[in-house]
C-alpha atoms as a PDB file:
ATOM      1  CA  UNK A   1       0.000   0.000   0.000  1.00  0.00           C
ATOM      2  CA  UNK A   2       1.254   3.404  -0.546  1.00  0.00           C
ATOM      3  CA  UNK A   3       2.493   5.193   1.993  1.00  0.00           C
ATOM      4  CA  UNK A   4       2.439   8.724   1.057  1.00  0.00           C
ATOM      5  CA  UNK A   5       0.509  11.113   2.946  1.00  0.00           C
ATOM      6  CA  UNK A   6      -0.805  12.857  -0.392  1.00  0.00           C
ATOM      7  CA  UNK A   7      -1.096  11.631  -3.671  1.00  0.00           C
ATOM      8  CA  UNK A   8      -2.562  13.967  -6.131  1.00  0.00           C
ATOM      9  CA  UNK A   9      -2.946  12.476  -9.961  1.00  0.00           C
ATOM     10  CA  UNK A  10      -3.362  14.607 -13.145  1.00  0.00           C
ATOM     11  CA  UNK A  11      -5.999  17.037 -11.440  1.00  0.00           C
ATOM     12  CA  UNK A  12      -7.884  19.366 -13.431  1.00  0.00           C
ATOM     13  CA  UNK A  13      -9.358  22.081 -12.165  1.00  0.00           C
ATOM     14  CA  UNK A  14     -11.033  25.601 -12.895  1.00  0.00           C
ATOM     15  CA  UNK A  15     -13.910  27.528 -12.676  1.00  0.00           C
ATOM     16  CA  UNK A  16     -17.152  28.592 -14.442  1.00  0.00           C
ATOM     17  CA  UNK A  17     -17.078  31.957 -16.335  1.00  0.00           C
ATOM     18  CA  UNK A  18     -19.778  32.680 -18.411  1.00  0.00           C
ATOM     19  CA  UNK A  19     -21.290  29.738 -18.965  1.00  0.00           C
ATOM     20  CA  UNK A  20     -17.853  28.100 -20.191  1.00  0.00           C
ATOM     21  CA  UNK A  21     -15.307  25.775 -18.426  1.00  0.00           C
ATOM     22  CA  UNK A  22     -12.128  27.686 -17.736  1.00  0.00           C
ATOM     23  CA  UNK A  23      -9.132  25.335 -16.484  1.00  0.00           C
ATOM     24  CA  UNK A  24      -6.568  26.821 -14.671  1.00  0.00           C
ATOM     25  CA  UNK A  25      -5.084  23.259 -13.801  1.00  0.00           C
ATOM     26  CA  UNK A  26      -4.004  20.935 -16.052  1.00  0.00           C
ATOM     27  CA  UNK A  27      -2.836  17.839 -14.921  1.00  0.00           C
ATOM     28  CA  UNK A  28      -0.857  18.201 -12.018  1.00  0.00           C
ATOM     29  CA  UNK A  29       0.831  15.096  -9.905  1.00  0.00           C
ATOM     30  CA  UNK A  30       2.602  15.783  -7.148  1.00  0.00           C
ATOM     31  CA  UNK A  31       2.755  13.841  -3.725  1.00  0.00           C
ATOM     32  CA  UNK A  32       3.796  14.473   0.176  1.00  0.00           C
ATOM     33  CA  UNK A  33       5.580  11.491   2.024  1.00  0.00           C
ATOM     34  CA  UNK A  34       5.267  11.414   5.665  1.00  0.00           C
ATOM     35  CA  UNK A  35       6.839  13.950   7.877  1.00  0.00           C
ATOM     36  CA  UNK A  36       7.902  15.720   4.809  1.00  0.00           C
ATOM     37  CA  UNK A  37       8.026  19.319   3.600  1.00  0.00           C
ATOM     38  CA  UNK A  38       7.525  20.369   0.062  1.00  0.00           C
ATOM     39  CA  UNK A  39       7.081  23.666  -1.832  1.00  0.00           C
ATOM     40  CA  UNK A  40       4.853  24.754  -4.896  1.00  0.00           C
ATOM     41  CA  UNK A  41       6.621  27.421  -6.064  1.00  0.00           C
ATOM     42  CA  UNK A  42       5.423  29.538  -8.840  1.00  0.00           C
ATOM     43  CA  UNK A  43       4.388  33.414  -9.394  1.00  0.00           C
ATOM     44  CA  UNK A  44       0.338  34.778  -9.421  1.00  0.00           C
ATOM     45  CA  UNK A  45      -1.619  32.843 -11.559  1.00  0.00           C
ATOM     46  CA  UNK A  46       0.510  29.546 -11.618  1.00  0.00           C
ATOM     47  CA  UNK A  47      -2.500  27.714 -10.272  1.00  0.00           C
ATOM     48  CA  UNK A  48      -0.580  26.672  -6.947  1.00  0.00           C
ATOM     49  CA  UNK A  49      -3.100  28.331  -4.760  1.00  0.00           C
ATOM     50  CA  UNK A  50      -5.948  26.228  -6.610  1.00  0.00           C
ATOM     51  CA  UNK A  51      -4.320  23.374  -6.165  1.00  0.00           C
ATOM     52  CA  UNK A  52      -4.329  23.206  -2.446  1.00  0.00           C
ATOM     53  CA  UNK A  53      -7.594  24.658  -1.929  1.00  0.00           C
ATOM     54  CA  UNK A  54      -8.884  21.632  -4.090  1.00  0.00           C
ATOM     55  CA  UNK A  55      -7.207  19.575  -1.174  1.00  0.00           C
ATOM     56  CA  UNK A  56      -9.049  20.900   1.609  1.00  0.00           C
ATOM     57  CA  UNK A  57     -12.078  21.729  -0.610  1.00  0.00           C
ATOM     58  CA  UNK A  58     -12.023  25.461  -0.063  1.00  0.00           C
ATOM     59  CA  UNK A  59     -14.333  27.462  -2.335  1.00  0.00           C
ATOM     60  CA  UNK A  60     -15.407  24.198  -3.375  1.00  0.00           C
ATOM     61  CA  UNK A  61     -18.776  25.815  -4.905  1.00  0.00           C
ATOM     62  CA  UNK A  62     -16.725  27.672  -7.257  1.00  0.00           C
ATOM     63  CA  UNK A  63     -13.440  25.414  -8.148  1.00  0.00           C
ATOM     64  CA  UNK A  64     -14.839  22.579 -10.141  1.00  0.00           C
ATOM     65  CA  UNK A  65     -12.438  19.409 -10.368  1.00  0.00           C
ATOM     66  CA  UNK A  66     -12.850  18.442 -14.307  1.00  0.00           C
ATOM     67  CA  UNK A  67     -10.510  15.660 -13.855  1.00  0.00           C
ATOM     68  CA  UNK A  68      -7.930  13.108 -11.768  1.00  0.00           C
ATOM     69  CA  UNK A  69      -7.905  12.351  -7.998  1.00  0.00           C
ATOM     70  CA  UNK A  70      -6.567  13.383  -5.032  1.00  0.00           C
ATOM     71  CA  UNK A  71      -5.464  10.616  -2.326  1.00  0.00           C
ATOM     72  CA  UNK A  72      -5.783  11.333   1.301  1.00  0.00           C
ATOM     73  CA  UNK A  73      -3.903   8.239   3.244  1.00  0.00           C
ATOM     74  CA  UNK A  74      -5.296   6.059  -0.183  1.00  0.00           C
ATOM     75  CA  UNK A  75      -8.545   7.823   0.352  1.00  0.00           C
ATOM     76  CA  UNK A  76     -10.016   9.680  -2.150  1.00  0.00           C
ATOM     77  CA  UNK A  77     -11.357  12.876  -1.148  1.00  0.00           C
ATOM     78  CA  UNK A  78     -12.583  14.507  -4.390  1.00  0.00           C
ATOM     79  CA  UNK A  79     -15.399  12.486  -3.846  1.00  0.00           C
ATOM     80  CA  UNK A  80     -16.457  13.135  -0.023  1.00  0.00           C
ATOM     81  CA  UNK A  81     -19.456  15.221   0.911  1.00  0.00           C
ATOM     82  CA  UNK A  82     -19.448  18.116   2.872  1.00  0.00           C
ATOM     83  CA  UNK A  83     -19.802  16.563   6.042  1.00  0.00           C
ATOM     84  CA  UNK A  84     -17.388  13.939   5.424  1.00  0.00           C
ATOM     85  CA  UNK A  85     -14.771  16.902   4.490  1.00  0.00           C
ATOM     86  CA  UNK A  86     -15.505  18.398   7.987  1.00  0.00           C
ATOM     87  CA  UNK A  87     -14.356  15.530   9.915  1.00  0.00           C
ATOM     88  CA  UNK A  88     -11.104  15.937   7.569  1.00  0.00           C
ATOM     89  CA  UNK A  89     -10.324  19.751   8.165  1.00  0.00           C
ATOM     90  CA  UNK A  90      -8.219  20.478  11.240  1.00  0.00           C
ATOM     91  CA  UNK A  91      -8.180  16.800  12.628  1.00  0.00           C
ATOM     92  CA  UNK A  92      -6.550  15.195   9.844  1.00  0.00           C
ATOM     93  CA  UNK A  93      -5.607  18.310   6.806  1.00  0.00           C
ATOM     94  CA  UNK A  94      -5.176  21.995   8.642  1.00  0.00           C
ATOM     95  CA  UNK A  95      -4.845  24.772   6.066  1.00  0.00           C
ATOM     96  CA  UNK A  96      -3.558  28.269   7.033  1.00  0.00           C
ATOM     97  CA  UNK A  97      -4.382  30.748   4.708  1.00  0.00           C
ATOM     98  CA  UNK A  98      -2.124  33.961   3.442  1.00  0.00           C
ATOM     99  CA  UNK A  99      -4.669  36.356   5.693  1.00  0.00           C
ATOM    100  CA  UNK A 100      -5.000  34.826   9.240  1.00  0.00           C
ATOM    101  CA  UNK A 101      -8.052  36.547   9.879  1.00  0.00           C
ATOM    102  CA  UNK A 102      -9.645  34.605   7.190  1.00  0.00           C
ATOM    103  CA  UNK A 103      -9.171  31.933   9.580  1.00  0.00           C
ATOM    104  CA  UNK A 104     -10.584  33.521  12.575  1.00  0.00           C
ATOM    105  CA  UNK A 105     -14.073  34.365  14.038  1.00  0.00           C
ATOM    106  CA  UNK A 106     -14.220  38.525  15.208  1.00  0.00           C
ATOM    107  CA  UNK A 107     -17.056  37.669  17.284  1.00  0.00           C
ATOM    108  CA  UNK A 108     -15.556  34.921  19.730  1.00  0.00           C
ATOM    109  CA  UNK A 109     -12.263  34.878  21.737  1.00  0.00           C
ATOM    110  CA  UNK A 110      -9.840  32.983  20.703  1.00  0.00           C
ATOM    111  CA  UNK A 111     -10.509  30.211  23.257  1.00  0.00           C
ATOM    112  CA  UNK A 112     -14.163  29.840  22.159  1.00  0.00           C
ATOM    113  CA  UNK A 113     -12.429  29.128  18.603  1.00  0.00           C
ATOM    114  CA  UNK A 114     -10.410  26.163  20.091  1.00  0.00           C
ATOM    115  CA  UNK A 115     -13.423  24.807  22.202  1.00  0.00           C
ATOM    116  CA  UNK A 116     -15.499  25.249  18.313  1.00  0.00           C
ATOM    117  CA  UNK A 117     -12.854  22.806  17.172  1.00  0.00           C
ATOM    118  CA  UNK A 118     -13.269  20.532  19.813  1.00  0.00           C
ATOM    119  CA  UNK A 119     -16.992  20.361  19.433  1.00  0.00           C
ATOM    120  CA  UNK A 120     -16.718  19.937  15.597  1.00  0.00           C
ATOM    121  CA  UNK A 121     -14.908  16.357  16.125  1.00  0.00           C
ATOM    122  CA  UNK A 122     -16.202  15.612  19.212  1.00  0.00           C
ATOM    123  CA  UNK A 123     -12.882  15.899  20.924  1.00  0.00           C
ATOM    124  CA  UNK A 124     -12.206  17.622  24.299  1.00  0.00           C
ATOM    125  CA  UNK A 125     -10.006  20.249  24.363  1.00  0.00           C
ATOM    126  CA  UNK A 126      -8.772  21.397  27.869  1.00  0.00           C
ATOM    127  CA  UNK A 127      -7.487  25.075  28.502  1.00  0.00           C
ATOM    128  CA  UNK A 128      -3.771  23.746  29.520  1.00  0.00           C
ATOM    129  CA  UNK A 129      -4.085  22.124  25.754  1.00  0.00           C
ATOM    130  CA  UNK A 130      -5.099  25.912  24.261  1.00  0.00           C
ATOM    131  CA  UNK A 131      -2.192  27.106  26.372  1.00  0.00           C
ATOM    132  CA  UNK A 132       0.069  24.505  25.851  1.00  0.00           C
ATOM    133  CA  UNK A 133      -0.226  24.961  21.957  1.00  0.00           C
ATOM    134  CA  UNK A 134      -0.393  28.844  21.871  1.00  0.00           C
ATOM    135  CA  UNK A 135       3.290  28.281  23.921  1.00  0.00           C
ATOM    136  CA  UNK A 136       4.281  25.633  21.391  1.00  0.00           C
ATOM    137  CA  UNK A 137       4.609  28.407  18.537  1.00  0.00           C
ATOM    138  CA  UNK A 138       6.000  30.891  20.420  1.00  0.00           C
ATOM    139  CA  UNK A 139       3.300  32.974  22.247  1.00  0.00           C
ATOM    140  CA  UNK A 140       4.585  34.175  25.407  1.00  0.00           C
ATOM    141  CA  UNK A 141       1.522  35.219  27.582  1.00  0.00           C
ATOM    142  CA  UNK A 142      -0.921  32.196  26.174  1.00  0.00           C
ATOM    143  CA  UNK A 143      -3.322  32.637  29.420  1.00  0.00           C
ATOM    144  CA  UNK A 144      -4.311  36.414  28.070  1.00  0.00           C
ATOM    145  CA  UNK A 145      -3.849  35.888  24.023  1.00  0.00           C
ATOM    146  CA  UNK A 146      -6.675  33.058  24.749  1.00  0.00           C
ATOM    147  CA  UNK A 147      -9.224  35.739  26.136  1.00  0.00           C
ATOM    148  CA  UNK A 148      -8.729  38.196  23.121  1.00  0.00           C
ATOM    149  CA  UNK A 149     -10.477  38.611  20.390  1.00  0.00           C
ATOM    150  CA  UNK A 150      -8.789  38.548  16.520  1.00  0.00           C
ATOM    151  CA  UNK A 151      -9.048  42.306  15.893  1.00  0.00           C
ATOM    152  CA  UNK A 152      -7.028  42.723  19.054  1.00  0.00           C
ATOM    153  CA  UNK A 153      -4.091  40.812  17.604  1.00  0.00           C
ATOM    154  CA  UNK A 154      -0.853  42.008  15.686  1.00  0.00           C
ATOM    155  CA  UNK A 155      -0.724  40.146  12.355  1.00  0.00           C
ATOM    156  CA  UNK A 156       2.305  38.093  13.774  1.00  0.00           C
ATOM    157  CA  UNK A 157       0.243  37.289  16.575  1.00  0.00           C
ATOM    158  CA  UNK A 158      -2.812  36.393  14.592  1.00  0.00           C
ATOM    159  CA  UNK A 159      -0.636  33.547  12.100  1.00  0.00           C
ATOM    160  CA  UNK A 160       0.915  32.002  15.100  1.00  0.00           C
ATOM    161  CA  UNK A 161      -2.570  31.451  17.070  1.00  0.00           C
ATOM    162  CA  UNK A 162      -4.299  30.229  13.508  1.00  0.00           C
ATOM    163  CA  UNK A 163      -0.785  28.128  13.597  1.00  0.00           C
ATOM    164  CA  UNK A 164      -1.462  26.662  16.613  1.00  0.00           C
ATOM    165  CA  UNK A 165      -5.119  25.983  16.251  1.00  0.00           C
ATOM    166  CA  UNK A 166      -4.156  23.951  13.228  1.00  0.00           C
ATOM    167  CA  UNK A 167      -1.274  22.051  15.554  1.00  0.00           C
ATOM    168  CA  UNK A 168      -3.716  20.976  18.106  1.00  0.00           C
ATOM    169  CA  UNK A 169      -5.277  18.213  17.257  1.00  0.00           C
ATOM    170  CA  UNK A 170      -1.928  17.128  15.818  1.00  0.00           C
ATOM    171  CA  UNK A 171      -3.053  16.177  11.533  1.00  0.00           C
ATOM    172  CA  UNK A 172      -1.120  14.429   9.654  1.00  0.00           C
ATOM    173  CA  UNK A 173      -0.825  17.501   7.071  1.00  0.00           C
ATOM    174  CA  UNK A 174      -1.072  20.811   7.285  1.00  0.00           C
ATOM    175  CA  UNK A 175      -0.879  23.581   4.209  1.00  0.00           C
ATOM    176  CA  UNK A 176       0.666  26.746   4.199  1.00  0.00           C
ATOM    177  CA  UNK A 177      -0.446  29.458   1.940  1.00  0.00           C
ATOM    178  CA  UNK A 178       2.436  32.380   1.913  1.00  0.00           C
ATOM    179  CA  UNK A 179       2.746  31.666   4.944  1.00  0.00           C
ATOM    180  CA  UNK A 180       5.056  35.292   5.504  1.00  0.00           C
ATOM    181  CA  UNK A 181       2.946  37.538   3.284  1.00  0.00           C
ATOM    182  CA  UNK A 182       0.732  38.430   6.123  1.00  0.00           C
ATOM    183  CA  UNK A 183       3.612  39.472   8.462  1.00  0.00           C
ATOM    184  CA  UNK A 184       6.188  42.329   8.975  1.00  0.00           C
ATOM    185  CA  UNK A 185       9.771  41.155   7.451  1.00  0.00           C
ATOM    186  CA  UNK A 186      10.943  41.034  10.823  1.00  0.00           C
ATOM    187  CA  UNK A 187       8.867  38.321  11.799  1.00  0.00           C
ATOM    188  CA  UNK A 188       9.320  36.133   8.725  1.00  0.00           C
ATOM    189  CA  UNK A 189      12.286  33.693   9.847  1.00  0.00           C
ATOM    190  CA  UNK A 190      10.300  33.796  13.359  1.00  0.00           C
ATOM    191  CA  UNK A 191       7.323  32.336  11.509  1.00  0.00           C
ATOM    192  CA  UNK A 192       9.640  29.568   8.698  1.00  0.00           C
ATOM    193  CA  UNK A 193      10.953  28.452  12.241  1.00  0.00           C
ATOM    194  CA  UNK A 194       7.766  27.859  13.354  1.00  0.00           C
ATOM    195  CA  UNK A 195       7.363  25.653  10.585  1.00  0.00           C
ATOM    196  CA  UNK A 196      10.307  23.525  10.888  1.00  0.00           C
ATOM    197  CA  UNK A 197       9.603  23.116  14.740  1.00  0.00           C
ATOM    198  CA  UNK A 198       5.692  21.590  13.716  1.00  0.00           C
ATOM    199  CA  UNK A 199       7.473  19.491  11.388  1.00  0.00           C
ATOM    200  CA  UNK A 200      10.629  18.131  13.223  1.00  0.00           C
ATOM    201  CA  UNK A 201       8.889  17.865  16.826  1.00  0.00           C
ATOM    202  CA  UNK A 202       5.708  16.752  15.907  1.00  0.00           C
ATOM    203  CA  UNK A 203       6.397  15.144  12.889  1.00  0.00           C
ATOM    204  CA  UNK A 204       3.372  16.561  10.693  1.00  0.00           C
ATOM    205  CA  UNK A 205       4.376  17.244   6.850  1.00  0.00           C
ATOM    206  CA  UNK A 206       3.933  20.097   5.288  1.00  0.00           C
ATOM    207  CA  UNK A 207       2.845  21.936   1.815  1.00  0.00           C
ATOM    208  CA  UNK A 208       4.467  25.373   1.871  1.00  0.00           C
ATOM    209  CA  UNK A 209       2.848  27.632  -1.444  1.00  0.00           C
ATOM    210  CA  UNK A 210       5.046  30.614  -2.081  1.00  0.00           C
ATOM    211  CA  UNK A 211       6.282  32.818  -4.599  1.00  0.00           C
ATOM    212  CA  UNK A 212       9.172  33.238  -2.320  1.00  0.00           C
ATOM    213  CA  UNK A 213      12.259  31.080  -3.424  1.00  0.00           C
ATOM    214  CA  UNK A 214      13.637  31.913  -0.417  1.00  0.00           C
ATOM    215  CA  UNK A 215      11.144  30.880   1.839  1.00  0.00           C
ATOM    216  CA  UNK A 216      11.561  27.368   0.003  1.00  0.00           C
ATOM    217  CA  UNK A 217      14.981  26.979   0.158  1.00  0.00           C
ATOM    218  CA  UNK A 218      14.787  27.227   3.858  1.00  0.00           C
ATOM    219  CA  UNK A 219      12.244  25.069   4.527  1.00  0.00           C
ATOM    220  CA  UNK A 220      11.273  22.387   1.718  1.00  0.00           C
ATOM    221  CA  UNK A 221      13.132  19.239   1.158  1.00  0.00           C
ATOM    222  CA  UNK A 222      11.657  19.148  -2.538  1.00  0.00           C
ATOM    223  CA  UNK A 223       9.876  21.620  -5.007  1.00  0.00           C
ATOM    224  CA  UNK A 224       7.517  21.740  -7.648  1.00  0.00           C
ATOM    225  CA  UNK A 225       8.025  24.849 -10.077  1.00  0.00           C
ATOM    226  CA  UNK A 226       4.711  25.843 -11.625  1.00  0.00           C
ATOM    227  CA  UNK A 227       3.784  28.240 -14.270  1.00  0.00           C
ATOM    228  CA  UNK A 228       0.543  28.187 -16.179  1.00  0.00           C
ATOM    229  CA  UNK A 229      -1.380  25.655 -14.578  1.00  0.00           C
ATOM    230  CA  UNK A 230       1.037  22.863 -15.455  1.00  0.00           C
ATOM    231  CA  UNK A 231       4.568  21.433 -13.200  1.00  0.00           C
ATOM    232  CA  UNK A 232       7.178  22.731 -15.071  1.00  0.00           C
ATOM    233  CA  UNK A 233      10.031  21.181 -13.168  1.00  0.00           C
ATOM    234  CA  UNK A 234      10.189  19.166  -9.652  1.00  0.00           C
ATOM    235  CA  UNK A 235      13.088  18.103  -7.396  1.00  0.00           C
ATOM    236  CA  UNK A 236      14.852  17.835  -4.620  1.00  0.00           C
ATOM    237  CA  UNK A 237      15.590  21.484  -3.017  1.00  0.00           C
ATOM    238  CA  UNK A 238      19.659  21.492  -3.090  1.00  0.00           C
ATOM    239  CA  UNK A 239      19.116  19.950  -6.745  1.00  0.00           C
ATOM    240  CA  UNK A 240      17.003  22.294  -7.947  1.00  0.00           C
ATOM    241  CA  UNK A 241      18.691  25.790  -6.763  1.00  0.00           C
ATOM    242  CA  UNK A 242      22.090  24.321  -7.714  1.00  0.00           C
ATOM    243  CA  UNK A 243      21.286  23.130 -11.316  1.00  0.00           C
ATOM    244  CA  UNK A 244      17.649  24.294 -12.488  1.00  0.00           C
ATOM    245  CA  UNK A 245      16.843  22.721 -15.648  1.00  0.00           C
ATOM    246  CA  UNK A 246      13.881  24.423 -16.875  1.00  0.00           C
ATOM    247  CA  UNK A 247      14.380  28.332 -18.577  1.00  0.00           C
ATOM    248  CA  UNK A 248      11.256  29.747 -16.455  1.00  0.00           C
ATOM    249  CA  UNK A 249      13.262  27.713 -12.820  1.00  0.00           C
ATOM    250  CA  UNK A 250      16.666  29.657 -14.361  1.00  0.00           C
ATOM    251  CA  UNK A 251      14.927  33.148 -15.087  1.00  0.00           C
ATOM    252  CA  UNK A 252      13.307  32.826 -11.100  1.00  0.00           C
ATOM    253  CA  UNK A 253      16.998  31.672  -9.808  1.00  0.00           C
ATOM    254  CA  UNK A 254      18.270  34.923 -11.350  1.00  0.00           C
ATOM    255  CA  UNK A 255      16.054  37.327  -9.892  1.00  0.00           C
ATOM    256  CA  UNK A 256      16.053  35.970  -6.601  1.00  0.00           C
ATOM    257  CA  UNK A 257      20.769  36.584  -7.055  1.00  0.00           C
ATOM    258  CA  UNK A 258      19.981  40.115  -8.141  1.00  0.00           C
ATOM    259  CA  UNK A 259      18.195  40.568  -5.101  1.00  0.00           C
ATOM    260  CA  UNK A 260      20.546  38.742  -2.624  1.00  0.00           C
ATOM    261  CA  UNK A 261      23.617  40.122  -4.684  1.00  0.00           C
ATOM    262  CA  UNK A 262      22.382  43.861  -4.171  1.00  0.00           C
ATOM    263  CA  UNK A 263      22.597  44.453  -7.821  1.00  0.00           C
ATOM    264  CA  UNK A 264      22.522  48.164  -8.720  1.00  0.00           C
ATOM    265  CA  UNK A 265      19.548  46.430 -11.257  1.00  0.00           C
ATOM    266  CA  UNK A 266      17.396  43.939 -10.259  1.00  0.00           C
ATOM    267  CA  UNK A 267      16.904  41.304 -12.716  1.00  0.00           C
ATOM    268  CA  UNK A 268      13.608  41.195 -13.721  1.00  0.00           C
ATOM    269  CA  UNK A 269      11.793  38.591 -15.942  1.00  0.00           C
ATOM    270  CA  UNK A 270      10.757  39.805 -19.733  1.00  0.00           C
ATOM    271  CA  UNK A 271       6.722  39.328 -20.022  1.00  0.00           C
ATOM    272  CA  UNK A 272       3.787  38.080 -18.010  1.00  0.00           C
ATOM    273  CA  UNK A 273       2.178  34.865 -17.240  1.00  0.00           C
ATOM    274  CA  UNK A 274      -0.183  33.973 -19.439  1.00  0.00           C
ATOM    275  CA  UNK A 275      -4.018  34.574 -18.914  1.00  0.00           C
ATOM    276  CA  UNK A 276      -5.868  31.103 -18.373  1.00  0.00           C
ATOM    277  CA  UNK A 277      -8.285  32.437 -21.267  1.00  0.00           C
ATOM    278  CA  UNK A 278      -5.811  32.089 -23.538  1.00  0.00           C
ATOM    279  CA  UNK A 279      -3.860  28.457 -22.535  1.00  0.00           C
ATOM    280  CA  UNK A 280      -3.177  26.867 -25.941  1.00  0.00           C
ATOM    281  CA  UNK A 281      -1.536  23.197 -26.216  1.00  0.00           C
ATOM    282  CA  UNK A 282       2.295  24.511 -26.684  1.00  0.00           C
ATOM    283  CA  UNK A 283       4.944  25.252 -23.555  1.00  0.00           C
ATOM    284  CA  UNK A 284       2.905  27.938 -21.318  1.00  0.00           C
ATOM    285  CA  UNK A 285       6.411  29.464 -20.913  1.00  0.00           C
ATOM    286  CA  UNK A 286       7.038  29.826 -25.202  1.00  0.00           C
ATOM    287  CA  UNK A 287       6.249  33.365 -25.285  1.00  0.00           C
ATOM    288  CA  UNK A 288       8.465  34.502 -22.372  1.00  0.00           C
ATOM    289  CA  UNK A 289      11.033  31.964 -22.587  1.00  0.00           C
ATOM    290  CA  UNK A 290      14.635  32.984 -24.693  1.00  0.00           C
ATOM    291  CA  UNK A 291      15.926  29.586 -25.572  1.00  0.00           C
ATOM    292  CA  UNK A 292      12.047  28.766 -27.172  1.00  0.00           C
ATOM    293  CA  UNK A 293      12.211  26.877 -30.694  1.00  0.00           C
ATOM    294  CA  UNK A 294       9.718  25.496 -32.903  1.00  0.00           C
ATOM    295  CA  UNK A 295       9.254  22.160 -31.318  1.00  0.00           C
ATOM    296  CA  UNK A 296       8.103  24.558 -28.074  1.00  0.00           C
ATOM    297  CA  UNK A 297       4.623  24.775 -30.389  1.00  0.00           C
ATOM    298  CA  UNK A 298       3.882  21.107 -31.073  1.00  0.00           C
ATOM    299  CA  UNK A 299       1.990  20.265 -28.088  1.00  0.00           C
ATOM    300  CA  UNK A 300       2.494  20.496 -23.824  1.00  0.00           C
ATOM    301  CA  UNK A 301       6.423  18.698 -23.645  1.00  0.00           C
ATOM    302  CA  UNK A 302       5.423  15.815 -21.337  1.00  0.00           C
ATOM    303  CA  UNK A 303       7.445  15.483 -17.772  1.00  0.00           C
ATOM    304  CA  UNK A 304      10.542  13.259 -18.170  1.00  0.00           C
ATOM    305  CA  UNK A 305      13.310  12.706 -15.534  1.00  0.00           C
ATOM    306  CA  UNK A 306      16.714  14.403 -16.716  1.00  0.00           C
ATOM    307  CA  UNK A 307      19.982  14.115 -13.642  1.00  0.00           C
ATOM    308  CA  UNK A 308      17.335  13.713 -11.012  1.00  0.00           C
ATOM    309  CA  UNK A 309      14.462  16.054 -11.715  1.00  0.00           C
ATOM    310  CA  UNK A 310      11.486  15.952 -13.397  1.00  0.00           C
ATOM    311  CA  UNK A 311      11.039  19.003 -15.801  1.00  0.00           C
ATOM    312  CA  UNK A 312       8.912  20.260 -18.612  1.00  0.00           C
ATOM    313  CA  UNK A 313      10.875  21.384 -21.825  1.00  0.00           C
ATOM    314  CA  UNK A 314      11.999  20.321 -25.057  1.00  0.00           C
ATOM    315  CA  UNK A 315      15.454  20.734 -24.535  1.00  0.00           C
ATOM    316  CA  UNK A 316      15.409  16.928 -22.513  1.00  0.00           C
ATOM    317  CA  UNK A 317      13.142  15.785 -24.859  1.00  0.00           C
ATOM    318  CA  UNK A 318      14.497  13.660 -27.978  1.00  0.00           C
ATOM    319  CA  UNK A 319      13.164  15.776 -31.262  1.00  0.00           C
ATOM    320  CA  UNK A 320      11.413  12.293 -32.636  1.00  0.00           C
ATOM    321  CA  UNK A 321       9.268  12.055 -29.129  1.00  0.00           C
ATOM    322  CA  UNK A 322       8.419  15.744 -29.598  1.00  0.00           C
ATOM    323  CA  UNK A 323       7.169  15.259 -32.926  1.00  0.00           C
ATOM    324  CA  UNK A 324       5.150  12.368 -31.966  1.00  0.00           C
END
């Protein structure tokens, strides 16, 4: 049996706009072994977001899976109702979203929140738990956070109390949505530390979503690169930073070293992404990308493995199989 946390198999997803399918995800695999931490790496509109919200089913009345399956512990999940979902969420998949108030209730304290989750799944939850988790990420004066309400609460202090109401009843897996885009810069490493400390102590893996390479490189022990709706390239972290195989994992790599180099110009990438409107069958990079030729237009270049990674391009691709 396998033993991966998450398997998820050529999803498709998207959404309805006027009257017409629109996919924004187009066959994605991509899978989370345990006490593991990946990253989906990829700029707006990559379709990383959509991904994990298909996994915990957020929005669910507007994405629309077309396509593929997603395995929970060899369950699939695509297929559970709403109440079946709800014994998932928190107890076995937390998900903490780029706002933490999106996460929170204004109108209770933060202890009523925990005592929700506790009557949700039919679990008791004891105050020297709330405490003992608001301590376990870093909150030093748990006994009066617990009595506040959310607007009360610094945005650092609001993403480590939605951090430690997804710790609490200890899942399995737990998804990160820019996890430091919420958060003064100052608190960022406070808040990737966080992360590794859920992982390593409690053993829970982890999906990190980020633009941020750096936030992945500090974190993840593999990546997935994405970039129109499709996994353009996916590794191990060291492998991927050192030798990046696809041109759109190259052109990221250099503007993150103009950055970190203090460059009198930062690099910055030529174009845009491209508008899921207007996804045609051909390399969603082709129209950004400088080493593009005409086998780029043939079709999507299928994922092959090339010195240890799995990427998306011609270039690793024999001309005959591109053709075919």
């Amino acid at each position: 049996m396998n033993k991966n946390i998450l398997d998820i198999n050529n999803i498709n997803l998207g959404f309805q706009l006027d009257g017409k399918f629109m996919e924004v995800v187009r066959g994605v695999d991509l899978y989370v072994a345990p006490h593991e931490i990946i990253g989906i790496l990829g700029e707006s509109g990559s379709g990383k977001s959509v991904t994990v919200k298909s996994i915990f089913r957020i929005n669910e009345e507007e994405i629309i899976i077309q396509g593929g399956e997603i395995l929970f512990r060899n369950q699939e999940i695509t297929k559970l109702n709403e109440k079946e979902m709800t014994n998932l969420r928190f107890k076995e998949i937390a998900y903490i979203p780029q706002n933490p108030s999106d996460a929170l209730n204004p109108y209770q304290t933060i202890k009523k929140q925990f005592f929700e989750l506790s009557k949700i799944h039919k679990t008791k939850i004891s105050l020297e738990q709330i405490v003992r988790a608001l301590s376990d990420v870093g909150i030093e004066n748990p006994e009066t956070i617990m009595n506040m309400y959310a607007y009360q609460l610094s945005g650092g202090l609001a993403q480590r109390v939605v951090f430690a109401m997804s710790i609490i009843l200890e899942p399995p897996l737990i998804i990160a949505d820019e996890p430091t885009s919420a958060i003064d810069a100052s608190l960022k490493k406070n808040i990737l530390d966080l992360l590794k400390k859920i992982n390593h102590e409690k053993g829970i893996s982890i999906i990190v979503i980020t633009h941020d390479f750096d936030v992945i490189k500090y974190l993840a022990n593999r990546v997935y690169v994405m970039y129109g709706g499709l996994v353009l390239e996916e590794g191990k972290i060291d492998g991927v930073i050192n030798n990046p195989l696809h041109p759109y994992t190259v052109e990221l790599i250099k503007c993150v070293e103009s950055i970190e180099n203090n460059e009198e110009r930062f690099y910055s990438m030529e174009g845009t992404p491209e508008n899921p409107l207007n996804f045609r069958n051909t390399c969603p990079f082709l129209n950004r990308c400088s080493e593009r030729n005409s086998l780029c237009e043939i079709k999507i270049p299928e994922l092959v493995e090339f010195n240890d990674h799995l990427v998306r391009c011609v270039k690793y691709i024999k001309e005959s199989d591109a053709n075919e």
